[in-house]
PDB file of N, CA and C in Angstrom:
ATOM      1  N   UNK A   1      29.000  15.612 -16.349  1.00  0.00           N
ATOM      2  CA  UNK A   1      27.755  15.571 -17.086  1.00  0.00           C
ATOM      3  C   UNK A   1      27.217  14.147 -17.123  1.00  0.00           C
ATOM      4  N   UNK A   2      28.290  13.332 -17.560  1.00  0.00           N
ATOM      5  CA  UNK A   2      27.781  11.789 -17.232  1.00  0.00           C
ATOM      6  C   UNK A   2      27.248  11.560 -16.251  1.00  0.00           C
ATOM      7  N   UNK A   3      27.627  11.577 -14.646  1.00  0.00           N
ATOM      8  CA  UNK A   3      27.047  11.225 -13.550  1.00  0.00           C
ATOM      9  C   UNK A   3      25.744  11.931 -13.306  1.00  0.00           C
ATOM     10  N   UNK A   4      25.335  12.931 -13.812  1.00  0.00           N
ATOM     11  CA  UNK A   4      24.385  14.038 -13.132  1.00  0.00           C
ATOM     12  C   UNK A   4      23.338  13.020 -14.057  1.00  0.00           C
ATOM     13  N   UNK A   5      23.570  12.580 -15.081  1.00  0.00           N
ATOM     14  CA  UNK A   5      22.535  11.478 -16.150  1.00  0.00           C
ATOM     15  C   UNK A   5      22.860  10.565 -15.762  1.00  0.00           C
ATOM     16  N   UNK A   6      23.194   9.861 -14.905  1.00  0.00           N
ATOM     17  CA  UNK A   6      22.854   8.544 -14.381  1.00  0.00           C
ATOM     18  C   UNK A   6      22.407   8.817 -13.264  1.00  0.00           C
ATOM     19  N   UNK A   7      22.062   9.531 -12.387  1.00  0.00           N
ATOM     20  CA  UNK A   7      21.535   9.538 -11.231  1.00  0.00           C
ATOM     21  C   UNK A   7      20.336   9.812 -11.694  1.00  0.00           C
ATOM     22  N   UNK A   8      19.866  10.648 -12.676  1.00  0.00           N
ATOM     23  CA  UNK A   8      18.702  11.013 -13.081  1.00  0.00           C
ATOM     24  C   UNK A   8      17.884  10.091 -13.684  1.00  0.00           C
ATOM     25  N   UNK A   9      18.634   9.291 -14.054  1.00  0.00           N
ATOM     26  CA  UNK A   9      18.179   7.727 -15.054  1.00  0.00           C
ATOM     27  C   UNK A   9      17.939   7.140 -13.803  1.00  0.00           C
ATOM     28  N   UNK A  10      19.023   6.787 -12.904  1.00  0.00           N
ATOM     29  CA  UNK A  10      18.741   5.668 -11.764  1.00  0.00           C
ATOM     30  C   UNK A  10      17.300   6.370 -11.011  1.00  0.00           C
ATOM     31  N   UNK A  11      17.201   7.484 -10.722  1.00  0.00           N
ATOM     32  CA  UNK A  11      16.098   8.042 -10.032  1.00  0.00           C
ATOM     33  C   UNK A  11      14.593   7.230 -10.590  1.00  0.00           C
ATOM     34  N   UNK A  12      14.909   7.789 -11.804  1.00  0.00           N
ATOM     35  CA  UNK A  12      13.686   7.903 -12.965  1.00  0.00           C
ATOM     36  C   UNK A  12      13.204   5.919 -13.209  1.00  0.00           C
ATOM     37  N   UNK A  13      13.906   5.311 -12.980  1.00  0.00           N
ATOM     38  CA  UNK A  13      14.341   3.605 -13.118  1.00  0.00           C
ATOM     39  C   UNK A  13      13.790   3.208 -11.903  1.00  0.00           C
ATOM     40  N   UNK A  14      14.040   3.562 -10.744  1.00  0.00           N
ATOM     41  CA  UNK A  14      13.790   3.509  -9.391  1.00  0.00           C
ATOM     42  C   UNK A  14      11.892   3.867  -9.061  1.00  0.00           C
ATOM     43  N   UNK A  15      11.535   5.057  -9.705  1.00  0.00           N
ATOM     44  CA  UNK A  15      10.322   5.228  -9.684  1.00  0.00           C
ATOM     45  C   UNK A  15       9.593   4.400 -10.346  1.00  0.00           C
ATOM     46  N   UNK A  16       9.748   4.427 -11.762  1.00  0.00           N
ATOM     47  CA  UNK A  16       9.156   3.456 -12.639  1.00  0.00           C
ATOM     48  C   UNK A  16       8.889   2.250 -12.122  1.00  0.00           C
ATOM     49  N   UNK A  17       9.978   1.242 -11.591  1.00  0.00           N
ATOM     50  CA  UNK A  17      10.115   0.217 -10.635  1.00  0.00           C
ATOM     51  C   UNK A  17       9.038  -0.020  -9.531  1.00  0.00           C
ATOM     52  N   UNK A  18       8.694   0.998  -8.921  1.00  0.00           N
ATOM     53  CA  UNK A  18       8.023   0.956  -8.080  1.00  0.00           C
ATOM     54  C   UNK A  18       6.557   1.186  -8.490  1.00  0.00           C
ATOM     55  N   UNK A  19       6.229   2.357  -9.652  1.00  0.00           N
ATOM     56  CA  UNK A  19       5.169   2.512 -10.128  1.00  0.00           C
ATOM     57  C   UNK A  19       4.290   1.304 -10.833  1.00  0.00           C
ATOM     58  N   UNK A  20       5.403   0.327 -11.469  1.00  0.00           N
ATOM     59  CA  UNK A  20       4.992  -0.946 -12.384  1.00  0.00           C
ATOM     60  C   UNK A  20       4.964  -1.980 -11.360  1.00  0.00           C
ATOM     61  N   UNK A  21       5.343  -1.727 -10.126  1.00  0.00           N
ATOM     62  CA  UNK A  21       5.090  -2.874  -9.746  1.00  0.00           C
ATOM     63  C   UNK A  21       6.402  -4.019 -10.084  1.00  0.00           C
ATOM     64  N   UNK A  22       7.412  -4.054 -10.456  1.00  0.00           N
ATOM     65  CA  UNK A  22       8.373  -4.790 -11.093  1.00  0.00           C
ATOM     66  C   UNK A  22       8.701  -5.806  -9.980  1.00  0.00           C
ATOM     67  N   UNK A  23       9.430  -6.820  -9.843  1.00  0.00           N
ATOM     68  CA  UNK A  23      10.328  -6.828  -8.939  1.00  0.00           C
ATOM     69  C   UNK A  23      11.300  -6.301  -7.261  1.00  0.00           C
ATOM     70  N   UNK A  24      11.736  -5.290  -8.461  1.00  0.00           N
ATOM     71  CA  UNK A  24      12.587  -4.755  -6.989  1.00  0.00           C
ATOM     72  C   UNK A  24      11.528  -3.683  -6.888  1.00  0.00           C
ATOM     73  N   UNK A  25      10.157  -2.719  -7.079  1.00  0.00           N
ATOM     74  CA  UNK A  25       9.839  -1.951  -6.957  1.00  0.00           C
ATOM     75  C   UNK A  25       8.536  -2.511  -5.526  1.00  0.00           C
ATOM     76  N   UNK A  26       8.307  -4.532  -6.052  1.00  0.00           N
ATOM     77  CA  UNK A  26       7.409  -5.050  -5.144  1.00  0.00           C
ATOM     78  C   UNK A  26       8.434  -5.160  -4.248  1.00  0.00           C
ATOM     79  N   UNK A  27       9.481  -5.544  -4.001  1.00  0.00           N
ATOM     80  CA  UNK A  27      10.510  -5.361  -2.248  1.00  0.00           C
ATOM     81  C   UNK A  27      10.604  -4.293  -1.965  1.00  0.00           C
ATOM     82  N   UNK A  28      11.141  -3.211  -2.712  1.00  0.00           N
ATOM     83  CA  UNK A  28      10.953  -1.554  -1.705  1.00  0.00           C
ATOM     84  C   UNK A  28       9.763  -1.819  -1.393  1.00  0.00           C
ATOM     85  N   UNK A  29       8.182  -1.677  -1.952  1.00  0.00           N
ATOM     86  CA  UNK A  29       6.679  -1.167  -1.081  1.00  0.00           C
ATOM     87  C   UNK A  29       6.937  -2.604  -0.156  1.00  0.00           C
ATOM     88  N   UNK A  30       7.675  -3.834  -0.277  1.00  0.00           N
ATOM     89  CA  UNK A  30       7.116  -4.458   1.192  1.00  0.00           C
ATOM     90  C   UNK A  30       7.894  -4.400   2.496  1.00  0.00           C
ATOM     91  N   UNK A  31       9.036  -3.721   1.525  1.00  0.00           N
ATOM     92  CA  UNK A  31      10.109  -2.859   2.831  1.00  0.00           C
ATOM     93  C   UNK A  31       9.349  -2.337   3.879  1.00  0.00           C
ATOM     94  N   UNK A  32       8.583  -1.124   3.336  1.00  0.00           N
ATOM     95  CA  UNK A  32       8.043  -0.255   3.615  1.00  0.00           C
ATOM     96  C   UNK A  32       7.082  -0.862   4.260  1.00  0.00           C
ATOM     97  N   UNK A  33       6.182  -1.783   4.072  1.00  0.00           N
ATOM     98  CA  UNK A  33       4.865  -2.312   4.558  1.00  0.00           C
ATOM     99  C   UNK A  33       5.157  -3.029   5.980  1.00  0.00           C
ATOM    100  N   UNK A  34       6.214  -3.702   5.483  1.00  0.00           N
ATOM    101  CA  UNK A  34       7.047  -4.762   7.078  1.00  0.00           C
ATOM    102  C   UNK A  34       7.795  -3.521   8.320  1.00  0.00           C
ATOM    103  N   UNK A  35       8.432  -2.398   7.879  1.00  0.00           N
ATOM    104  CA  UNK A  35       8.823  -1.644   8.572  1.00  0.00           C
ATOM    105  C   UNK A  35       7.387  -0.907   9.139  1.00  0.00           C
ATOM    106  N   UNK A  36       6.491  -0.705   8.660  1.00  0.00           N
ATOM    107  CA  UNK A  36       4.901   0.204   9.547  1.00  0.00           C
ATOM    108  C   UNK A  36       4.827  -0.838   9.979  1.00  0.00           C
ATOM    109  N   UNK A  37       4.227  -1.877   9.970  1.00  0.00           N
ATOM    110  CA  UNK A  37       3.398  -3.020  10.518  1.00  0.00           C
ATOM    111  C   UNK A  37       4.646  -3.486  11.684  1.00  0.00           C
ATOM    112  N   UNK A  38       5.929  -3.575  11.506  1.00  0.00           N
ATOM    113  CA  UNK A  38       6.182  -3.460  12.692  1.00  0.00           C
ATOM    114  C   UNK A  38       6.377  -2.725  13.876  1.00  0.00           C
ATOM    115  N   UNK A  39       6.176  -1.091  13.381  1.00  0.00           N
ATOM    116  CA  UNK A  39       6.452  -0.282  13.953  1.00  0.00           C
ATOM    117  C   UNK A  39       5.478  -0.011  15.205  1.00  0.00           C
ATOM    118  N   UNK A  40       3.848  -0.369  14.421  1.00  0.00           N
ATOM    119  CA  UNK A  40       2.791  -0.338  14.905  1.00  0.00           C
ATOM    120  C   UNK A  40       2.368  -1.472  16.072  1.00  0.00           C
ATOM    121  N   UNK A  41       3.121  -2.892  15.816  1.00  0.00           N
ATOM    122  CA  UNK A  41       2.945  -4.026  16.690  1.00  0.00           C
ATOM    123  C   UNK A  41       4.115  -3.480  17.958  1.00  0.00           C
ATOM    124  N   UNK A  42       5.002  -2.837  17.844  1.00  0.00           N
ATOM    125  CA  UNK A  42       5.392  -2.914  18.461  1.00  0.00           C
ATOM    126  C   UNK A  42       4.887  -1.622  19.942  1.00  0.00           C
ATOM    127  N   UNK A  43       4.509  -0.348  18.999  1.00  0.00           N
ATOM    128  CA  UNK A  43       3.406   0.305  19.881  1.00  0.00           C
ATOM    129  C   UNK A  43       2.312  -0.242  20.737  1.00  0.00           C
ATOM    130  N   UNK A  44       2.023  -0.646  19.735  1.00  0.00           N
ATOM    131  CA  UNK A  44       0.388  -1.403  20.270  1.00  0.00           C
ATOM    132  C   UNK A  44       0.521  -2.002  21.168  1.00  0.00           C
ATOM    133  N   UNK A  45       2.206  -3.368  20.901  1.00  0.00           N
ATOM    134  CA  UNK A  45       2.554  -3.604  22.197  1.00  0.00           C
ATOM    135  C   UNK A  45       2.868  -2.880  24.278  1.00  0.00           C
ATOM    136  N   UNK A  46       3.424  -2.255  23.481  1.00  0.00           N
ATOM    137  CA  UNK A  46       4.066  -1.218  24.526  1.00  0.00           C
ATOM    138  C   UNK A  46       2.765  -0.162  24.973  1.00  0.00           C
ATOM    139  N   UNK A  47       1.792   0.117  24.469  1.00  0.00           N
ATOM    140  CA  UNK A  47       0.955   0.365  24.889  1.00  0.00           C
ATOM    141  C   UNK A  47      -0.114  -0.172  25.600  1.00  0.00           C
ATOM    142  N   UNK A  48      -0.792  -1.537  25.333  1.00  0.00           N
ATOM    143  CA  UNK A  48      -1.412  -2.632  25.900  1.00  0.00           C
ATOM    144  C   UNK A  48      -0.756  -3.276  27.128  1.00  0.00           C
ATOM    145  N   UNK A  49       0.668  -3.535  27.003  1.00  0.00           N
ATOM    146  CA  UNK A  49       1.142  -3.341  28.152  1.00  0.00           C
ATOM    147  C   UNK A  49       1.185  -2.766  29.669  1.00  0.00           C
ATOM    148  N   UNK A  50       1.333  -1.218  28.860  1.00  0.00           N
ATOM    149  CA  UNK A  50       1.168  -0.511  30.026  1.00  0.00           C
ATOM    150  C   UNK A  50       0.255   0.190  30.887  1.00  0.00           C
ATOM    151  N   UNK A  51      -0.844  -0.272  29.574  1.00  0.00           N
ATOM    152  CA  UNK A  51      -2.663  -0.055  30.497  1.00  0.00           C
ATOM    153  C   UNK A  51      -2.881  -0.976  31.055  1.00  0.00           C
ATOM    154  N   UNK A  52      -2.592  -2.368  30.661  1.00  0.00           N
ATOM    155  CA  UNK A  52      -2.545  -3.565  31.665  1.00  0.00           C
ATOM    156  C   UNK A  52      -2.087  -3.708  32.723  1.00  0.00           C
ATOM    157  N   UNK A  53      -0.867  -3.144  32.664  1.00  0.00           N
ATOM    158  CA  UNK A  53      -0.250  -2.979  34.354  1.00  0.00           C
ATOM    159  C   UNK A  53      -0.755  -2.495  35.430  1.00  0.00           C
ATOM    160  N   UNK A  54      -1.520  -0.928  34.343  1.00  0.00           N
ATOM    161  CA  UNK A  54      -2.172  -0.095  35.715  1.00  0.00           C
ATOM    162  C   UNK A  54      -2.971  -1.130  36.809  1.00  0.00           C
ATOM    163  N   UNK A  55      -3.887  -1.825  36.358  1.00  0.00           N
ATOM    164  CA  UNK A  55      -4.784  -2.317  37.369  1.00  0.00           C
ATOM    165  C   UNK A  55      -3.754  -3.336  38.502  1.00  0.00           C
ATOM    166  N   UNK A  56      -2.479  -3.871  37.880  1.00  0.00           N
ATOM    167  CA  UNK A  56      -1.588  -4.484  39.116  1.00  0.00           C
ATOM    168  C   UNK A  56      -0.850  -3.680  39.593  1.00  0.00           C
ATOM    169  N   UNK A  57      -0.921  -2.445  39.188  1.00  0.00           N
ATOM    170  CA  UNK A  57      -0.183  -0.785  40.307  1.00  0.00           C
ATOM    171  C   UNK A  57      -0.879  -0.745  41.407  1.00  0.00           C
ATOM    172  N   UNK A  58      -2.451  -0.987  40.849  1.00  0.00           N
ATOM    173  CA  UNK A  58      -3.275  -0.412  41.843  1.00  0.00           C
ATOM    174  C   UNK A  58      -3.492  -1.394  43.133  1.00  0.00           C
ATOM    175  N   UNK A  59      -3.010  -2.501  42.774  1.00  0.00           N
ATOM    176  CA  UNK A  59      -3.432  -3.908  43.871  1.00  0.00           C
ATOM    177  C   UNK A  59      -2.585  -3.171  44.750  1.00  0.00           C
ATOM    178  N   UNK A  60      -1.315  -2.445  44.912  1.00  0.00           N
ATOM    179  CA  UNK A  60      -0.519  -1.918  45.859  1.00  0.00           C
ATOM    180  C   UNK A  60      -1.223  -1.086  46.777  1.00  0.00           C
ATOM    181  N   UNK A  61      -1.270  -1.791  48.356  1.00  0.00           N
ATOM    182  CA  UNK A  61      -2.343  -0.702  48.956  1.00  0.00           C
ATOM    183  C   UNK A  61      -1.615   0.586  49.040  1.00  0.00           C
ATOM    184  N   UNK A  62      -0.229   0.731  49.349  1.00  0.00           N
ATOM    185  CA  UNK A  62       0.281   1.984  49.322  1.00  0.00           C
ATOM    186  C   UNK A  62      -0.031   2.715  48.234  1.00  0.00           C
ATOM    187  N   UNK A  63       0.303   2.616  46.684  1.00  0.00           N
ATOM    188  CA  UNK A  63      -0.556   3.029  45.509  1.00  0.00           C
ATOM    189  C   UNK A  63      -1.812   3.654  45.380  1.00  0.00           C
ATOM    190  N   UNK A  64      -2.618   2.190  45.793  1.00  0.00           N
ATOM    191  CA  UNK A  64      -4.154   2.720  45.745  1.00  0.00           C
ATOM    192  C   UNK A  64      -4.747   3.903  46.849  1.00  0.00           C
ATOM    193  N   UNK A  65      -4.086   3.997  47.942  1.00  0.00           N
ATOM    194  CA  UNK A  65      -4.436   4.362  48.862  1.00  0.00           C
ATOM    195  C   UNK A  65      -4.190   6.068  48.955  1.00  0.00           C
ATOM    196  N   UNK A  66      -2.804   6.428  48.129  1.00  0.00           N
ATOM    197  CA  UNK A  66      -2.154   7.522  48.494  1.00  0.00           C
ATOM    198  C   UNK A  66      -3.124   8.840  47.464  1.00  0.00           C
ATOM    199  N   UNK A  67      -2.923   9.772  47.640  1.00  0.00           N
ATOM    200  CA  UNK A  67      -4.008  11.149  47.366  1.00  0.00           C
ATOM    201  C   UNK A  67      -3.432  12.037  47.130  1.00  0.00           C
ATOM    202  N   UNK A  68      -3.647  12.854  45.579  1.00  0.00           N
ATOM    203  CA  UNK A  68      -2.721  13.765  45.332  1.00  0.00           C
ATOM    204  C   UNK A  68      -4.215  14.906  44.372  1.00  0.00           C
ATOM    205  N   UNK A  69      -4.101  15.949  45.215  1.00  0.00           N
ATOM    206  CA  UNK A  69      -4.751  17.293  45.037  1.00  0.00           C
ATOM    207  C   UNK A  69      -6.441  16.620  45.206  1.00  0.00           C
ATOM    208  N   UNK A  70      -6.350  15.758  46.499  1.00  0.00           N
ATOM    209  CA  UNK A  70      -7.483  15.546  47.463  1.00  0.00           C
ATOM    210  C   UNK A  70      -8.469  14.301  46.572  1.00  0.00           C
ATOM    211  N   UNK A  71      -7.074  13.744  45.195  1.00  0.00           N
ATOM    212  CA  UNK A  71      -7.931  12.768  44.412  1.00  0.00           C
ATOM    213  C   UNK A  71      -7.303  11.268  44.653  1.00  0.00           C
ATOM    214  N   UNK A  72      -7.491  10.361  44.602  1.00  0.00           N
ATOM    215  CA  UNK A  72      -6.973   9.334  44.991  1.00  0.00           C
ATOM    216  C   UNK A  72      -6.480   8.544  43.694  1.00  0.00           C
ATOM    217  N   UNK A  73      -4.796   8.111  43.830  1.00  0.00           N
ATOM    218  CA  UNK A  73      -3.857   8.507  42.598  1.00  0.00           C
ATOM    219  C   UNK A  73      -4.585   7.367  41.313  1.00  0.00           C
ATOM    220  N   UNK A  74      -5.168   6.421  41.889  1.00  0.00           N
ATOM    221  CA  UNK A  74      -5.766   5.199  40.417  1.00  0.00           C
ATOM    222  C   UNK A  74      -6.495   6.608  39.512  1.00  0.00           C
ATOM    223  N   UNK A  75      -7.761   7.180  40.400  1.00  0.00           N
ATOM    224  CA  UNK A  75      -8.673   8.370  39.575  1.00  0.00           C
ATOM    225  C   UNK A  75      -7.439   9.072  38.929  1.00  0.00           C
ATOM    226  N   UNK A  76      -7.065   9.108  39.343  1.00  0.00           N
ATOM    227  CA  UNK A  76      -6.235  10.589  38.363  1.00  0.00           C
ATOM    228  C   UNK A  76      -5.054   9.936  37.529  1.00  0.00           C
ATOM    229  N   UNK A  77      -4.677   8.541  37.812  1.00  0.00           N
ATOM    230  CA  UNK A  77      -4.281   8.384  36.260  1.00  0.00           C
ATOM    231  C   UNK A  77      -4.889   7.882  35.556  1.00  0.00           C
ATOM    232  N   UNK A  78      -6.301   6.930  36.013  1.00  0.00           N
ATOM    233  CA  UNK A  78      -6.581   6.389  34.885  1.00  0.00           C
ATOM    234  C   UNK A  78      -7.831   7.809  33.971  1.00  0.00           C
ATOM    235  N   UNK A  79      -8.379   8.653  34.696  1.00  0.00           N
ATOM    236  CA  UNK A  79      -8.759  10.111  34.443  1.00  0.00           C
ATOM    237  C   UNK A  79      -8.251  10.427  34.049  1.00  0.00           C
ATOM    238  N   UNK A  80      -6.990  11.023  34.408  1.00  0.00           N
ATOM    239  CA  UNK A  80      -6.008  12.326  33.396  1.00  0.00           C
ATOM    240  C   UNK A  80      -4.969  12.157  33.092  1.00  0.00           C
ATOM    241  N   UNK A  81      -4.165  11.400  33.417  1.00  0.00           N
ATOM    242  CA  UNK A  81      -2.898  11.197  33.244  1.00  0.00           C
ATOM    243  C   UNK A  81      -2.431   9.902  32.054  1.00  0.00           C
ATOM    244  N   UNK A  82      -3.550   8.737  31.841  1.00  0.00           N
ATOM    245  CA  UNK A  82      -3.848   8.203  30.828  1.00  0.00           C
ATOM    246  C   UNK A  82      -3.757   9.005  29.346  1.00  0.00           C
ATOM    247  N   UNK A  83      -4.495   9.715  29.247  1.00  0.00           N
ATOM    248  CA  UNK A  83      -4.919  10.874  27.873  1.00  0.00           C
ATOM    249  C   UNK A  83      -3.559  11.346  27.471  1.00  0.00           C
ATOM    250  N   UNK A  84      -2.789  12.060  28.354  1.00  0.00           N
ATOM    251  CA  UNK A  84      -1.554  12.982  27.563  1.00  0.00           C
ATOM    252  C   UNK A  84      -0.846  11.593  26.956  1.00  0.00           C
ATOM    253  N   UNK A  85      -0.405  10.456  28.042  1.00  0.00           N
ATOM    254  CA  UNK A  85       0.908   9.710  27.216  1.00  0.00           C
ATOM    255  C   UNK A  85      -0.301   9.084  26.534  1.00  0.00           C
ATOM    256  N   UNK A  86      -1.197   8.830  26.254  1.00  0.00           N
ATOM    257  CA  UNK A  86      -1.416   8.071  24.737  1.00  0.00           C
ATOM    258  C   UNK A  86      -1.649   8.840  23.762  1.00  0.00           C
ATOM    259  N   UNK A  87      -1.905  10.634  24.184  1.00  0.00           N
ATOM    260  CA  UNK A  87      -1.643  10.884  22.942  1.00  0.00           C
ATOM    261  C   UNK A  87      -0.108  11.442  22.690  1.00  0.00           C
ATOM    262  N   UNK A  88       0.929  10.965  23.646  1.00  0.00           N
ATOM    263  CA  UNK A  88       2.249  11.640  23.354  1.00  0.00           C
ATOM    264  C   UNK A  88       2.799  10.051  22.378  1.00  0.00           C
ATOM    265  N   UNK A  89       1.985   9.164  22.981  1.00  0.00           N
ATOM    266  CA  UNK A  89       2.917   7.832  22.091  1.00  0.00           C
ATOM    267  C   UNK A  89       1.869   7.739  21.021  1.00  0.00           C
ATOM    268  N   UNK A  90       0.604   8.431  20.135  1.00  0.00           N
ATOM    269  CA  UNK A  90       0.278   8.572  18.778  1.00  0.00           C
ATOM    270  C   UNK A  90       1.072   9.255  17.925  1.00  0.00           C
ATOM    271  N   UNK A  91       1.591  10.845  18.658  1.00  0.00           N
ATOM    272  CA  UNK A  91       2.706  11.403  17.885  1.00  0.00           C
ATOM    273  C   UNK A  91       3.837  11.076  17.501  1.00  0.00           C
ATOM    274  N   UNK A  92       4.691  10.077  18.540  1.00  0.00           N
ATOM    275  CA  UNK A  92       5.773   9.794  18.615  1.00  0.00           C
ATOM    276  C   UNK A  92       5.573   8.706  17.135  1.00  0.00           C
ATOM    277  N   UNK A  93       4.340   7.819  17.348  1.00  0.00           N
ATOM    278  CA  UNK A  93       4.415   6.821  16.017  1.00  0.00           C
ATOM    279  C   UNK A  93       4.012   7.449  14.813  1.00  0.00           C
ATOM    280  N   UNK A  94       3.421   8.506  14.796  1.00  0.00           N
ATOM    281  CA  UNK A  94       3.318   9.289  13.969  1.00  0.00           C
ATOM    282  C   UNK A  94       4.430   9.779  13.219  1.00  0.00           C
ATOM    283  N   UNK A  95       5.240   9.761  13.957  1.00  0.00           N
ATOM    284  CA  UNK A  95       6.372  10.411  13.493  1.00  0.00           C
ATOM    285  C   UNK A  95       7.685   9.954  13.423  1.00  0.00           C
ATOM    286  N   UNK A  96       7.689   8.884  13.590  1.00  0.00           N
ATOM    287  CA  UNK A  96       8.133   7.774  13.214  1.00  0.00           C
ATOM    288  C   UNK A  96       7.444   7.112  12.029  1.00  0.00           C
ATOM    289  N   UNK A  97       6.568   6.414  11.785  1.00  0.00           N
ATOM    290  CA  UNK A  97       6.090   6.329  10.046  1.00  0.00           C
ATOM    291  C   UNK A  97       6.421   6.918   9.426  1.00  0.00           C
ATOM    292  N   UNK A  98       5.950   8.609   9.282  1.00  0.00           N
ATOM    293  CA  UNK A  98       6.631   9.496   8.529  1.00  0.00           C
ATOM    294  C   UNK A  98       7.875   9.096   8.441  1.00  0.00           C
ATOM    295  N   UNK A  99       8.836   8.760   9.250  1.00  0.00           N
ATOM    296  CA  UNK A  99      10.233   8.849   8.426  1.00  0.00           C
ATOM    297  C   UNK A  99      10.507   7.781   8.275  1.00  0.00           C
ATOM    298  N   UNK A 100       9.551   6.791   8.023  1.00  0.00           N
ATOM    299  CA  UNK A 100       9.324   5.709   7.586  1.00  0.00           C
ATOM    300  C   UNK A 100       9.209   5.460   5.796  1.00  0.00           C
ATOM    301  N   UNK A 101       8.148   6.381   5.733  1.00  0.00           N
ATOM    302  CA  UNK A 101       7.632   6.695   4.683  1.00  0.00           C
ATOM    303  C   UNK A 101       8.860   7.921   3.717  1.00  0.00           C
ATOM    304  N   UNK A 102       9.370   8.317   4.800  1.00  0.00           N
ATOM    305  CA  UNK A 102      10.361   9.733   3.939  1.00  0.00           C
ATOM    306  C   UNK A 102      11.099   8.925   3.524  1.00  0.00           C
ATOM    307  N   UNK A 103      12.141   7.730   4.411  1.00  0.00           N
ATOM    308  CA  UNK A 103      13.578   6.937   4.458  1.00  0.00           C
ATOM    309  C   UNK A 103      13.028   6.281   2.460  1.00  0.00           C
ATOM    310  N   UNK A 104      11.502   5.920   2.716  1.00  0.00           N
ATOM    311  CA  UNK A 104      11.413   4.967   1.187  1.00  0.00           C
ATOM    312  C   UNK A 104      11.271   5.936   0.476  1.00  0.00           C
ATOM    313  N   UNK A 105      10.697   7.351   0.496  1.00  0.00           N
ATOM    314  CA  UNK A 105      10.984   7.992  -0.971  1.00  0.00           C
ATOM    315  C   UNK A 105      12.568   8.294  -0.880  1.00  0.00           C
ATOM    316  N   UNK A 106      13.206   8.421  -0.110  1.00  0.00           N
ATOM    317  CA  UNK A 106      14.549   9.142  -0.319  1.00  0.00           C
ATOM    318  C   UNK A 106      15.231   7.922  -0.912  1.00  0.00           C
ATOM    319  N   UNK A 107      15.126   6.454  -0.862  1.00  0.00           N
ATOM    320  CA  UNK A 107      15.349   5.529  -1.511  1.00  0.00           C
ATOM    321  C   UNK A 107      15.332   5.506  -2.848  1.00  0.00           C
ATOM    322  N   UNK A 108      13.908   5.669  -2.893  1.00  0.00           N
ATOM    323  CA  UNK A 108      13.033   5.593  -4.499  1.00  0.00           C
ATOM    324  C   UNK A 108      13.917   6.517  -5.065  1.00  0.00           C
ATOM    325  N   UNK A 109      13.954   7.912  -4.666  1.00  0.00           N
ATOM    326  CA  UNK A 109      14.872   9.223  -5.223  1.00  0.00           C
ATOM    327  C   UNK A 109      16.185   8.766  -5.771  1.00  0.00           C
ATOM    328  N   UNK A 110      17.216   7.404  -5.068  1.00  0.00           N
ATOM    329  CA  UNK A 110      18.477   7.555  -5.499  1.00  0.00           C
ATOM    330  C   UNK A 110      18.912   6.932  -6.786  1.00  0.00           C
TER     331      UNK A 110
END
């Protein structure tokens, strides 16, 4: 019975903390703030990156030159093949924040 009331206290202490703004409630939200903001530099990175490259893929005359379903391969990735992975690496950071955001309430919770 004791422990089941201190976890409930620590829970309840833990929120408050964070709700007032206290101390340790301002290091959990900048936990949280430094973990997105890096999560996001580091996308942004990895994404800027790899649209940048395309145009030194394409300096490859073999690259530029070669033709797939009668389209010539720069058109069709920077056309279609661009679109899916940037929106497969929005979800992926998407979903990653989220358990960004879950990891600090399950914190706040203990």
């Amino acid at each position: 019975m004791v422990l089941a009331e201190r976890r409930g206290a620590r829970r309840v202490r833990t929120r408050v903390e964070v709700a007032e703004q206290t101390e340790i409630g301002e290091a959990l939200v900048a936990g949280l703030i430094r973990a997105q903001l890096g999560l996001a530099l580091r996308f942004a990175l990895v994404s800027a990156l790899t649209l940048c490259a395309l145009p030194l893929l394409f300096r490859v005359e073999a690259v530029s030159t070669l033709v797939v379903f009668g389209i010539r391969l720069p058109w069709l990735l920077l056309g279609v093949a661009v679109y899916p992975a940037l929106y497969a690496v929005g979800r992926l950071y998407l979903r990653l924040a989220e358990r960004n955001d879950q990891d600090f309430l399950d914190l706040a919770e203990e």
